[in-house]
N, C-alpha and C. Protein backbone atom coordinates (compact mmCIF):
# COMPACT_ATOMS: atom_id res chain seq x y z
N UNK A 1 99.61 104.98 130.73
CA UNK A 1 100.03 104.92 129.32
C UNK A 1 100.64 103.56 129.00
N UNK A 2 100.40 102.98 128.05
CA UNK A 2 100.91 101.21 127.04
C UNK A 2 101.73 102.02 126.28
N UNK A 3 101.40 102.82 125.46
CA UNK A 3 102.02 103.07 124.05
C UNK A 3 102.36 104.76 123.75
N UNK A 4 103.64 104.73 123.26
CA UNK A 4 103.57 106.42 122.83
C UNK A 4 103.89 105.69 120.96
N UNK A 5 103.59 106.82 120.12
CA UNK A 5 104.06 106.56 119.04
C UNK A 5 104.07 108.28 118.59
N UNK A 6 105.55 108.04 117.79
CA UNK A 6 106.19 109.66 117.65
C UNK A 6 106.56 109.41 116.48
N UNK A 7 106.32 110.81 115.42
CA UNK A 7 106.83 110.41 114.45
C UNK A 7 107.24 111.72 113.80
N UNK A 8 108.58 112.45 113.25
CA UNK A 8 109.15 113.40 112.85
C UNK A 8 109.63 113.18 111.03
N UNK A 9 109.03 113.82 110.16
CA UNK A 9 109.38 113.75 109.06
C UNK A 9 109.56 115.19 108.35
N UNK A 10 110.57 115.11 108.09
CA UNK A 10 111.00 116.41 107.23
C UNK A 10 112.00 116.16 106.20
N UNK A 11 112.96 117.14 105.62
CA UNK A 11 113.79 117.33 104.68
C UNK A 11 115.30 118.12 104.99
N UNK A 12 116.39 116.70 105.29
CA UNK A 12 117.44 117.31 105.72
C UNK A 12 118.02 117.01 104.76
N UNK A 13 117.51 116.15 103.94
CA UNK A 13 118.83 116.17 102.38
C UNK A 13 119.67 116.72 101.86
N UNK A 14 119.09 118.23 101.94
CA UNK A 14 119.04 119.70 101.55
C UNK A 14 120.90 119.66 101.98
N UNK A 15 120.72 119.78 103.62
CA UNK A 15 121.80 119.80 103.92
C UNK A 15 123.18 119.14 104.05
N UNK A 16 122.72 117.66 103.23
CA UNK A 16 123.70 116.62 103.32
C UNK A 16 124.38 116.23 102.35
N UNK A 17 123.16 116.15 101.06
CA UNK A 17 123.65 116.31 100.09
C UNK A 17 123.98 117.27 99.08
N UNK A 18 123.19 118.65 99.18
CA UNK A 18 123.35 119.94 98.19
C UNK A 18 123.13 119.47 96.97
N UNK A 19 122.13 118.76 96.43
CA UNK A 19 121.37 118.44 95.71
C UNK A 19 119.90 119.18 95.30
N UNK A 20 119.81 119.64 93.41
CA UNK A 20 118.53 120.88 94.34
C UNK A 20 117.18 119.70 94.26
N UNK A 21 117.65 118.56 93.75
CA UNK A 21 116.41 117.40 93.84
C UNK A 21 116.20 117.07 95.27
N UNK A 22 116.94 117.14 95.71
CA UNK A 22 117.15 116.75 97.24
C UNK A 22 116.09 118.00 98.42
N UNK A 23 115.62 118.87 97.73
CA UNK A 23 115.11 119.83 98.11
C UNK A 23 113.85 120.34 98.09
N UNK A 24 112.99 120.36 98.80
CA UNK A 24 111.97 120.57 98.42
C UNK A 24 111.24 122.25 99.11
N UNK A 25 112.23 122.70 100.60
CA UNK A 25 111.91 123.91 100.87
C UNK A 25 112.92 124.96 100.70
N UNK A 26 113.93 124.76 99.87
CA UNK A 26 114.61 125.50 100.03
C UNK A 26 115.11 126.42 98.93
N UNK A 27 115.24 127.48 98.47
CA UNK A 27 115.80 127.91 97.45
C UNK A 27 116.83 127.90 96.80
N UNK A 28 117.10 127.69 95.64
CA UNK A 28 118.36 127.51 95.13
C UNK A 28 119.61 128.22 95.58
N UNK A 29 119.46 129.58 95.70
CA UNK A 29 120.20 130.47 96.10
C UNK A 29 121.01 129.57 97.69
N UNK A 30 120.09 129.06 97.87
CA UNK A 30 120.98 129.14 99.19
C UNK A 30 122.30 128.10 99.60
N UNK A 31 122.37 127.28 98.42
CA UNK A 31 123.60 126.32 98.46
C UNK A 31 123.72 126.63 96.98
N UNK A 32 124.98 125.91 96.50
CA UNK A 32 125.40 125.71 95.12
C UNK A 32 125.74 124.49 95.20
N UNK A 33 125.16 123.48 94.03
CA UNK A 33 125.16 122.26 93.97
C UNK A 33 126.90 122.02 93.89
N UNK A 34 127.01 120.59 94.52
CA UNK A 34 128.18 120.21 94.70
C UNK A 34 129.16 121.01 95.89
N UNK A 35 128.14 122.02 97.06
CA UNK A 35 128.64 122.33 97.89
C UNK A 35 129.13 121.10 98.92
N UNK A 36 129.90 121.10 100.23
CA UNK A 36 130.16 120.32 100.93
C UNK A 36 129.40 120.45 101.81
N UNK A 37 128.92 119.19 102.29
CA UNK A 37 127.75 119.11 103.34
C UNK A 37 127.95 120.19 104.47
N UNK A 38 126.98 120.97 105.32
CA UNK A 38 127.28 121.47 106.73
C UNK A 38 127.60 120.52 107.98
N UNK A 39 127.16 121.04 108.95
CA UNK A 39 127.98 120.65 109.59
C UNK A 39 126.32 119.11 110.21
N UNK A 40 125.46 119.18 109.55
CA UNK A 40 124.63 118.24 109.49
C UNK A 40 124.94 116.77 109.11
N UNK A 41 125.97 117.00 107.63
CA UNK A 41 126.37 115.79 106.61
C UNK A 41 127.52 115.33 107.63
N UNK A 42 128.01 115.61 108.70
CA UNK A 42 129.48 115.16 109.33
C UNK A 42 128.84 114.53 110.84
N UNK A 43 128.93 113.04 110.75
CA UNK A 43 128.88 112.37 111.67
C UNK A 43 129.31 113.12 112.89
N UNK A 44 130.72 113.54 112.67
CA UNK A 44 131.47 113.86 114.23
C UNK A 44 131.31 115.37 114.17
N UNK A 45 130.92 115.95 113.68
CA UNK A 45 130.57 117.88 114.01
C UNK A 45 128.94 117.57 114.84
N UNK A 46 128.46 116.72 113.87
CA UNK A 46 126.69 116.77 114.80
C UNK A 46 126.31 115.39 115.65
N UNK A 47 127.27 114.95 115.75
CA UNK A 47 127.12 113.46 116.53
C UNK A 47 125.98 112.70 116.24
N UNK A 48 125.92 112.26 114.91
CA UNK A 48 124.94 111.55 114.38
C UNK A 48 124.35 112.30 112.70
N UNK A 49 122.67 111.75 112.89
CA UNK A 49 122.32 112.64 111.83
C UNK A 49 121.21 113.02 111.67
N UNK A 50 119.66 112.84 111.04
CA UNK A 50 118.43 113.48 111.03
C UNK A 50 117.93 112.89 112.49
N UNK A 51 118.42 111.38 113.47
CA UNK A 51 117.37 111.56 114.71
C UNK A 51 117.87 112.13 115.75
N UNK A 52 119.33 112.67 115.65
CA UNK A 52 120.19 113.61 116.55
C UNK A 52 119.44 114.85 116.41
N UNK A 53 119.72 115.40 115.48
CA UNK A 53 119.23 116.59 114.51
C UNK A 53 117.13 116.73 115.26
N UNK A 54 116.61 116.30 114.34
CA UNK A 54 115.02 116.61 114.99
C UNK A 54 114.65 115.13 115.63
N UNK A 55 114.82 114.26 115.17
CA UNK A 55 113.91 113.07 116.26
C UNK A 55 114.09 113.25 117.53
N UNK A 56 115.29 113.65 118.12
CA UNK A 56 115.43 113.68 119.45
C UNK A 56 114.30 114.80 120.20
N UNK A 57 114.01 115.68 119.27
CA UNK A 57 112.65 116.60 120.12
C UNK A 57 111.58 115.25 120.55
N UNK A 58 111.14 114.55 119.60
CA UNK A 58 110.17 113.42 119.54
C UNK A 58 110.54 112.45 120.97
N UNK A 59 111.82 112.26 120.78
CA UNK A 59 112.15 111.35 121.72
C UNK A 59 111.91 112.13 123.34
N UNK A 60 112.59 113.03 123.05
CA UNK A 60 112.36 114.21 124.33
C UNK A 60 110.74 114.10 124.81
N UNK A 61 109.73 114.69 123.96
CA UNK A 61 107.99 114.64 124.14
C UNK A 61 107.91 113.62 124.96
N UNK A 62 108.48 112.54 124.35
CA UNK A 62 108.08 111.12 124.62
C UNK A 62 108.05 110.99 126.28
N UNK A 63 109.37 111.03 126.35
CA UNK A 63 110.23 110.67 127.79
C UNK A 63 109.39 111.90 128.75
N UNK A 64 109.10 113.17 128.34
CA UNK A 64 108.82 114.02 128.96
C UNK A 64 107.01 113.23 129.42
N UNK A 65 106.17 113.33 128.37
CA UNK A 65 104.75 112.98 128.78
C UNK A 65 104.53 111.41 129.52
N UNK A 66 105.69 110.68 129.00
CA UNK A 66 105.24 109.31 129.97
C UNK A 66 105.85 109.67 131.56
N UNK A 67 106.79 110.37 131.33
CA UNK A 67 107.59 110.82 132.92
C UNK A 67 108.44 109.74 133.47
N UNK A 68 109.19 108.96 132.65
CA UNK A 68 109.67 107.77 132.72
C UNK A 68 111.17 107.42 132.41
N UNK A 69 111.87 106.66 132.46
CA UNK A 69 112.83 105.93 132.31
C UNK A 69 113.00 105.33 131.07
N UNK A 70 113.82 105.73 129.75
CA UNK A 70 113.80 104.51 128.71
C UNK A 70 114.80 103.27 129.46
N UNK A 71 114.51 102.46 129.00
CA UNK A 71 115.50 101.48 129.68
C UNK A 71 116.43 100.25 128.39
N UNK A 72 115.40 99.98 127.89
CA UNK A 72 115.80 99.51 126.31
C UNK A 72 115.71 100.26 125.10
N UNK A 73 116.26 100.08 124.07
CA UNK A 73 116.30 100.83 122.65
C UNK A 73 116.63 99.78 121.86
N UNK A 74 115.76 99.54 120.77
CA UNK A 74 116.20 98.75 119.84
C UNK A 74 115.72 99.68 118.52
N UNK A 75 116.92 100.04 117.37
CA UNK A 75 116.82 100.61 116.44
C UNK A 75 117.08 100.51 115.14
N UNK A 76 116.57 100.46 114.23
CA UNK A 76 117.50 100.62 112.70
C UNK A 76 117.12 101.76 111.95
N UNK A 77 118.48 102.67 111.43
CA UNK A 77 118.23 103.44 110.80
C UNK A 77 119.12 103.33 109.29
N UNK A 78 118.83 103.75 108.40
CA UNK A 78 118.73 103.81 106.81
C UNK A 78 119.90 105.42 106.57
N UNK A 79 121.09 105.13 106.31
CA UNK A 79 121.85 106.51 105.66
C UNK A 79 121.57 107.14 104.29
N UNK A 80 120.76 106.13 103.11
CA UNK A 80 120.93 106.41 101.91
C UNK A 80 122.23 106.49 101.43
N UNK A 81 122.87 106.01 101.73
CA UNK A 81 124.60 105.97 101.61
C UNK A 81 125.61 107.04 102.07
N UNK A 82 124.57 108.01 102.69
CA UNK A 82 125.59 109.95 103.09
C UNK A 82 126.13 108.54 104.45
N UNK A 83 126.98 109.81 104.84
CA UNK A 83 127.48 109.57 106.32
C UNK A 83 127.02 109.68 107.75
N UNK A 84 125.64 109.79 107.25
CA UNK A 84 124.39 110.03 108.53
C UNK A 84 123.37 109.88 108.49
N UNK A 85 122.66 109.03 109.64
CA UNK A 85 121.46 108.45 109.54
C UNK A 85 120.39 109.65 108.81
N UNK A 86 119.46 109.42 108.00
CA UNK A 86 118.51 109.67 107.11
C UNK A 86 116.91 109.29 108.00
N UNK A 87 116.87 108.01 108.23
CA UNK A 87 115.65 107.81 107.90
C UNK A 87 115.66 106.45 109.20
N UNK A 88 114.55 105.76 109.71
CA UNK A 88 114.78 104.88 110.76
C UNK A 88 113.47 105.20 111.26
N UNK A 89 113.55 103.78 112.37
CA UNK A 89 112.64 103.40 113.10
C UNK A 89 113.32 103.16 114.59
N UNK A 90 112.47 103.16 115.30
CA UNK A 90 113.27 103.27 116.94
C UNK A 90 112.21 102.94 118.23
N UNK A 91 112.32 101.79 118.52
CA UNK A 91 111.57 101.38 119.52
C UNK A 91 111.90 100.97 120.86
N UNK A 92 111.50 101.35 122.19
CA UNK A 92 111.64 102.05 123.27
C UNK A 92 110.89 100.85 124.05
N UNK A 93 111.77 100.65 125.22
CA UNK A 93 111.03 100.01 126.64
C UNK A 93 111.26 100.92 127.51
N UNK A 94 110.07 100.87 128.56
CA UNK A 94 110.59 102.20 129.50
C UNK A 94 110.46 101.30 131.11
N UNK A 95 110.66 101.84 132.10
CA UNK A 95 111.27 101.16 133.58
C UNK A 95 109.51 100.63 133.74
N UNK A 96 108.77 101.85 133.76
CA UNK A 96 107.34 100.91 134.60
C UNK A 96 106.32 100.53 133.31
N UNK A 97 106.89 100.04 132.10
CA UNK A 97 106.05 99.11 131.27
C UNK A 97 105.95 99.56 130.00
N UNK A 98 105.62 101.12 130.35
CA UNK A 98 105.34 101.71 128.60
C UNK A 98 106.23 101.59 127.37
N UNK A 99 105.77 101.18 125.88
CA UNK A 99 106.47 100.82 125.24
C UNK A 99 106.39 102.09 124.35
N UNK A 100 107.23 102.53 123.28
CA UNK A 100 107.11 103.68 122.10
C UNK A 100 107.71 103.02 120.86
N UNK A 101 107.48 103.57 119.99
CA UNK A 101 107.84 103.57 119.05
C UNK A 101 107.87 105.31 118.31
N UNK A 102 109.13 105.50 117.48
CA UNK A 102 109.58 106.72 117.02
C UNK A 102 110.07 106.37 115.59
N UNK A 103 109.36 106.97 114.25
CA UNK A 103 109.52 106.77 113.15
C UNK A 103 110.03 108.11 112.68
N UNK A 104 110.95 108.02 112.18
CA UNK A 104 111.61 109.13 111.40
C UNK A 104 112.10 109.60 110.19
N UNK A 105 112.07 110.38 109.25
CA UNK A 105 112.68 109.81 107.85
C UNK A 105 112.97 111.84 107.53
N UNK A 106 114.73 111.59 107.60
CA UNK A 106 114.69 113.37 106.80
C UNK A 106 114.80 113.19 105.65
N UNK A 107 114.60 112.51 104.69
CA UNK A 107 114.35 112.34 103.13
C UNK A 107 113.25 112.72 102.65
N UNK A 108 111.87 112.92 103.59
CA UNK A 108 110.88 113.35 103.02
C UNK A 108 110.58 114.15 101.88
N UNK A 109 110.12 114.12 100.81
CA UNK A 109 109.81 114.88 99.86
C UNK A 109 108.74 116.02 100.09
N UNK A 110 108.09 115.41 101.00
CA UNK A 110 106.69 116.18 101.61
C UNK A 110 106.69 116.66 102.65
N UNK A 111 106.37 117.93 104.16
CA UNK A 111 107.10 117.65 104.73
C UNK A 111 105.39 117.32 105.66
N UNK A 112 105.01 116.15 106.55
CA UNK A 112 103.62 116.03 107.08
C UNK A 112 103.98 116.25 108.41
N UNK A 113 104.80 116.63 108.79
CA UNK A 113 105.09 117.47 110.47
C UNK A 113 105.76 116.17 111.20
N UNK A 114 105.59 116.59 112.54
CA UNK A 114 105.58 115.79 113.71
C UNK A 114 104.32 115.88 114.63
N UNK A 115 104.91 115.03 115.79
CA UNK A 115 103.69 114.57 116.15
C UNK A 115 103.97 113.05 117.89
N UNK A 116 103.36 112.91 118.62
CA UNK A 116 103.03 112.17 119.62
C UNK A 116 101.70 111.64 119.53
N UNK A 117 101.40 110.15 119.58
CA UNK A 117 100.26 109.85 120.09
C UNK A 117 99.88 108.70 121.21
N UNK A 118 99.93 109.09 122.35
CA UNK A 118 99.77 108.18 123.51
C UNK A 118 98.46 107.49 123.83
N UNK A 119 98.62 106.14 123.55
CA UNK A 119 97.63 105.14 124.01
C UNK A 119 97.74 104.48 125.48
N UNK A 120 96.44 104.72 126.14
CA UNK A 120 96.85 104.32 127.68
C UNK A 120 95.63 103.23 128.00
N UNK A 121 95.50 103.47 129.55
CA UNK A 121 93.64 102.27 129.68
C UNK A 121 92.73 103.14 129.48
N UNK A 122 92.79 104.46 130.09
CA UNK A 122 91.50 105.28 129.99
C UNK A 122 91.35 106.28 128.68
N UNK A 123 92.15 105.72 127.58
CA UNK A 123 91.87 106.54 126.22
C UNK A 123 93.24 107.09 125.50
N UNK A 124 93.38 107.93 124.53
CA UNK A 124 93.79 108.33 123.69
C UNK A 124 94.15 109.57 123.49
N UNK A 125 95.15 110.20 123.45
CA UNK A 125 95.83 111.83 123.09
C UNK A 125 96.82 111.66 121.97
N UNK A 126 96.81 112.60 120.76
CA UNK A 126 97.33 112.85 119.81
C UNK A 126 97.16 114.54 120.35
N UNK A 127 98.89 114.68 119.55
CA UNK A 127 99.44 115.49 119.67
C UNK A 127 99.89 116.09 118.54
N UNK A 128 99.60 116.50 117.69
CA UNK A 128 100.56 117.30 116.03
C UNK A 128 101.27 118.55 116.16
N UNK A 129 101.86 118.78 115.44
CA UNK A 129 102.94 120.05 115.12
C UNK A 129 102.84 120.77 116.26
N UNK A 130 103.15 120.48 117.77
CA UNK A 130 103.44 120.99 118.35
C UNK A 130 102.00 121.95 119.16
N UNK A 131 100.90 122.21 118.56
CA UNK A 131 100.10 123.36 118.36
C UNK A 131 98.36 122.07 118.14
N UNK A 132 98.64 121.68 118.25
CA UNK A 132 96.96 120.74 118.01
C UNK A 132 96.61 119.23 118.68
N UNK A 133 95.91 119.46 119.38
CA UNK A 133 95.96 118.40 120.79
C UNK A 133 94.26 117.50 120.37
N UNK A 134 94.04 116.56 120.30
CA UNK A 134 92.89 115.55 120.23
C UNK A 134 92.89 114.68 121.23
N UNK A 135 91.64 114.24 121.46
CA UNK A 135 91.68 112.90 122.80
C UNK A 135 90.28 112.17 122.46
N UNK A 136 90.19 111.38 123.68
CA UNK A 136 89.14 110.39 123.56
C UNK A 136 89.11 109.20 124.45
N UNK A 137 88.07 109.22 125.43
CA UNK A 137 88.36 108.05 126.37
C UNK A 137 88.13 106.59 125.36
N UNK A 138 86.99 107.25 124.69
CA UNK A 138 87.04 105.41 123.53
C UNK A 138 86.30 106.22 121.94
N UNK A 139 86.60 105.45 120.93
CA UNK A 139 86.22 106.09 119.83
C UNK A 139 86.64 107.39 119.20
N UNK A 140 86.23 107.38 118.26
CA UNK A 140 86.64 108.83 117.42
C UNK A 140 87.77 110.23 118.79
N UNK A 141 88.68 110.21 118.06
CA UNK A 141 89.31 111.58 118.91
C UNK A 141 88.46 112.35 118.28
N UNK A 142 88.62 113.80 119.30
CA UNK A 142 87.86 114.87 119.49
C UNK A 142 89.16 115.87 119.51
N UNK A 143 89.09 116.72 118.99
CA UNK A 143 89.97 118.33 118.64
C UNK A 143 89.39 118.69 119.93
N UNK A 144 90.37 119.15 120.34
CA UNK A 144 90.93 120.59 121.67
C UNK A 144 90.86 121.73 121.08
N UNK A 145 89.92 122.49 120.86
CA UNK A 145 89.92 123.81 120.48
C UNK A 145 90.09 124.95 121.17
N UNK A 146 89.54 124.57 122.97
CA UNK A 146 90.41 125.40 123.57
C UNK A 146 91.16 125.83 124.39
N UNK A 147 92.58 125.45 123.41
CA UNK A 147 94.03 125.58 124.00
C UNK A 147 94.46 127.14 124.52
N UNK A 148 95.02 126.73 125.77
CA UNK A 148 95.95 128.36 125.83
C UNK A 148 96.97 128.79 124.40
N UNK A 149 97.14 129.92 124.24
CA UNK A 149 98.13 130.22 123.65
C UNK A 149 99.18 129.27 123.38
N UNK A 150 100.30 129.33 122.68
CA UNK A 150 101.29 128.26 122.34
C UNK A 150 102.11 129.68 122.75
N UNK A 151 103.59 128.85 123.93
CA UNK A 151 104.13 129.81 124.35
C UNK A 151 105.54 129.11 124.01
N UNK A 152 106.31 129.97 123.77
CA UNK A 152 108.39 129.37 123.27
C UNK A 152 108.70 128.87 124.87
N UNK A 153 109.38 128.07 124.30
CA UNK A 153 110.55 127.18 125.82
C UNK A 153 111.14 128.58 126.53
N UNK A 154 111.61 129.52 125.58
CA UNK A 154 112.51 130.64 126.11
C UNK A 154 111.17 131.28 126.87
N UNK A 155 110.08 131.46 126.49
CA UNK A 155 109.65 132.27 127.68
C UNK A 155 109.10 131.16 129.18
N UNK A 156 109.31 129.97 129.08
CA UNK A 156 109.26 129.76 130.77
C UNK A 156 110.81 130.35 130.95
N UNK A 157 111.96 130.01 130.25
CA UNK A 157 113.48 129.91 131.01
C UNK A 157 113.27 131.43 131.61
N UNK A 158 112.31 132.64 130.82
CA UNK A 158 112.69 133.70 131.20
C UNK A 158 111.90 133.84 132.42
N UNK A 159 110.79 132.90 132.17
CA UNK A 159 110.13 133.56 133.90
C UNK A 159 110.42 132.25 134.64
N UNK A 160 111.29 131.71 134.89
CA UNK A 160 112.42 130.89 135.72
C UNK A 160 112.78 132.29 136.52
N UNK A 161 113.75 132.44 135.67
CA UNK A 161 114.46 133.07 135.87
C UNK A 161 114.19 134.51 136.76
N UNK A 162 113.29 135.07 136.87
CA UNK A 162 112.48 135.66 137.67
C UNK A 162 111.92 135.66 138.37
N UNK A 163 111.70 134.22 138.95
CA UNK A 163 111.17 133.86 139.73
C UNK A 163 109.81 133.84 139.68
N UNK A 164 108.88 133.62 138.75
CA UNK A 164 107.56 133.41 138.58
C UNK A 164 107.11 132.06 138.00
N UNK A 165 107.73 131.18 137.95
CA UNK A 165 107.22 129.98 137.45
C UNK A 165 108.33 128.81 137.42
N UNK A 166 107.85 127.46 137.77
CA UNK A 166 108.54 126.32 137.97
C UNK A 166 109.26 126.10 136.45
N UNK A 167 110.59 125.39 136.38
CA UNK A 167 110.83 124.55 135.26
C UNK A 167 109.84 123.79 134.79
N UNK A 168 109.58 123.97 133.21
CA UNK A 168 108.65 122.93 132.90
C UNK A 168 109.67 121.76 132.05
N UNK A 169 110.59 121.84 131.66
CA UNK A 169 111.46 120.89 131.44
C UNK A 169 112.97 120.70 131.92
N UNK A 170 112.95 119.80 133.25
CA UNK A 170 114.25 119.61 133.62
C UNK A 170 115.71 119.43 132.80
N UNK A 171 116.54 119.28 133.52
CA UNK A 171 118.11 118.62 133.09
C UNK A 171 117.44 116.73 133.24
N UNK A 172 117.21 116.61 134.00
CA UNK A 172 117.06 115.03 134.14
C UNK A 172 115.90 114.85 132.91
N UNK A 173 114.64 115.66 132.57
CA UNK A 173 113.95 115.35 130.92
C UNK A 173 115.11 115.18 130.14
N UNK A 174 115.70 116.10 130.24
CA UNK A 174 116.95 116.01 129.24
C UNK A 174 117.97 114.69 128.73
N UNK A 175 118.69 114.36 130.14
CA UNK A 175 119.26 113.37 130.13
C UNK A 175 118.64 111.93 130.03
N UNK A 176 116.89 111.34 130.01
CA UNK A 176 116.43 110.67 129.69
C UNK A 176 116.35 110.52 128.26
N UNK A 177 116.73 111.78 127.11
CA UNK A 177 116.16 111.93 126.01
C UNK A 177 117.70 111.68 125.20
N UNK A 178 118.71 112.14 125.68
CA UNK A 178 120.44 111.65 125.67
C UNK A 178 120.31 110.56 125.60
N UNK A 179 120.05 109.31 126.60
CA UNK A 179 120.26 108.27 126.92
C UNK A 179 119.60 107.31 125.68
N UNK A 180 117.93 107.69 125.57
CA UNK A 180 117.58 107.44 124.80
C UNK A 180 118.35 107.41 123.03
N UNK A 181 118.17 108.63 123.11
CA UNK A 181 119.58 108.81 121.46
C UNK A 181 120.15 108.35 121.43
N UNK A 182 121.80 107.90 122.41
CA UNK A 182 122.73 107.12 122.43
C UNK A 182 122.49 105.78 122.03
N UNK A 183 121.53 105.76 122.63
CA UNK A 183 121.17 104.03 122.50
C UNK A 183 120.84 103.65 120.98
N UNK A 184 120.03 104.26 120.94
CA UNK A 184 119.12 104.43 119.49
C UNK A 184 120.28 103.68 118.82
N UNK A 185 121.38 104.71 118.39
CA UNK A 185 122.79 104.92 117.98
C UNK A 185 123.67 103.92 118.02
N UNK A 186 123.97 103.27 119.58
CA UNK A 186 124.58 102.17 119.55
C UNK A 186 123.37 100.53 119.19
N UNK A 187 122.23 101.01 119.43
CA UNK A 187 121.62 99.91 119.04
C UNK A 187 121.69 99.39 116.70
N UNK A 188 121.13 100.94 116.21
CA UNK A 188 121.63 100.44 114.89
C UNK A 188 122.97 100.33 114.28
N UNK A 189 123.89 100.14 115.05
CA UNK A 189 125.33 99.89 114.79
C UNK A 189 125.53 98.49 115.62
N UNK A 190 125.08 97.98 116.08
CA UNK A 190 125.20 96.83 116.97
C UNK A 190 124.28 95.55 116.33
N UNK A 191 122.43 96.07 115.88
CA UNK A 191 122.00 95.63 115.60
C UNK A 191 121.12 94.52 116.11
N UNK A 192 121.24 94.84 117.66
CA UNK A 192 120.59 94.52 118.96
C UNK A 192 120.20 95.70 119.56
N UNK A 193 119.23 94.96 120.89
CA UNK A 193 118.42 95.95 121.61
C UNK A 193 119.54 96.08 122.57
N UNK A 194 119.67 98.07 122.68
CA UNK A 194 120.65 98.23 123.53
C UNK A 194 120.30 98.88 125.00
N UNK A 195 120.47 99.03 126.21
CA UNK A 195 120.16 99.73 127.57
C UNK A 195 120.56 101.18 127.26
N UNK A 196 119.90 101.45 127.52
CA UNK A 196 120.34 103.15 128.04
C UNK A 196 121.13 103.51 129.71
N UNK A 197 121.15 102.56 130.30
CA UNK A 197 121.93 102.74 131.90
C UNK A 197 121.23 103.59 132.36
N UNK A 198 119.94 103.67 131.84
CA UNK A 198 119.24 104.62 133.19
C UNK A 198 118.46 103.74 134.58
């Protein structure tokens, strides 16, 4: 793999600002304008903001399918003036070469999913909403039509736990995808490319 590119767009406005313009899935009923943000709109309740919140799944994919080390982070992200990142871009060096890039924006009006797409020497995999897989050693990707079932994280933990099947996502996936965030974090507050100390 050269390249991952990840990209998470949705609508956390909802929750930051309580705005019903700010909204595009949600029903009125469920805030009253001029409510106080949850615990989304507060820097220090969610330690950050929309790439804490969902980019970090993206970032997670990432770190998980290259099987790698981030090692650099260089980032800028956009608040719209709330008290938590909104919207940003986030680009990744990893230990044995691969580079990423992770685009994010919870302001979306629209919401066009998420998504992975890894460029390597021998071809091409795109990845969408979790559920739709394409490839291609050269030219046009080709749809995967047939995928196993789409199964929840909770059912490997449960057959872990039973002893019928390996972890498919470690503590150490984990802490590559931490490291990554942090950085992210101290990189658009710094405004340099920052290490992750992995």
């Amino acid at each position: 793999p050269r390249l991952a590119v990840g990209e998470y767009c949705g609508d956390l406005e909802w929750a930051i600002a309580r705005r019903p313009e700010a909204c595009y899935a949600r029903a009125e009923a469920f805030y009253e304008e001029g409510d106080p943000p949850n615990f989304r709109g507060d820097p220090v309740r969610s330690g950050g903001g929309f790439f804490i919140d969902a980019g970090t799944h993206i970032a997670e994919a990432i770190c998980w399918l290259l099987d790698d080390d981030p090692v650099a982070v260089q980032a800028m992200m956009d608040s719209r003036g709330f008290a938590t990142d909104l919207d940003g871009v986030v680009q990744v060096r990893f230990l044995r070469g691969a580079l990423a890039a992770i685009h994010f924006m919870g302001s979306a009006k629209a919401h066009a999913g998420s998504g992975v797409t890894l460029y390597g020497d021998a071809g091409t995999v795109s990845i969408r909403h979790d559920s739709e897989l394409a490839h291609a050693a050269k030219g046009a990707l080709a749809r995967v039509s047939d995928l196993p079932p789409m199964r929840h994280a909770a059912h490997n933990f449960v057959d872990v736990i039973r002893g019928e099947a390996p972890v498919e996502c470690t503590v150490a996936d984990g802490r590559r995808a931490v490291a990554l965030v942090a950085a992210a974090y101290r990189s658009a507050e710094s405004g340099r490319e920052e290490p992750t100390g992995l």
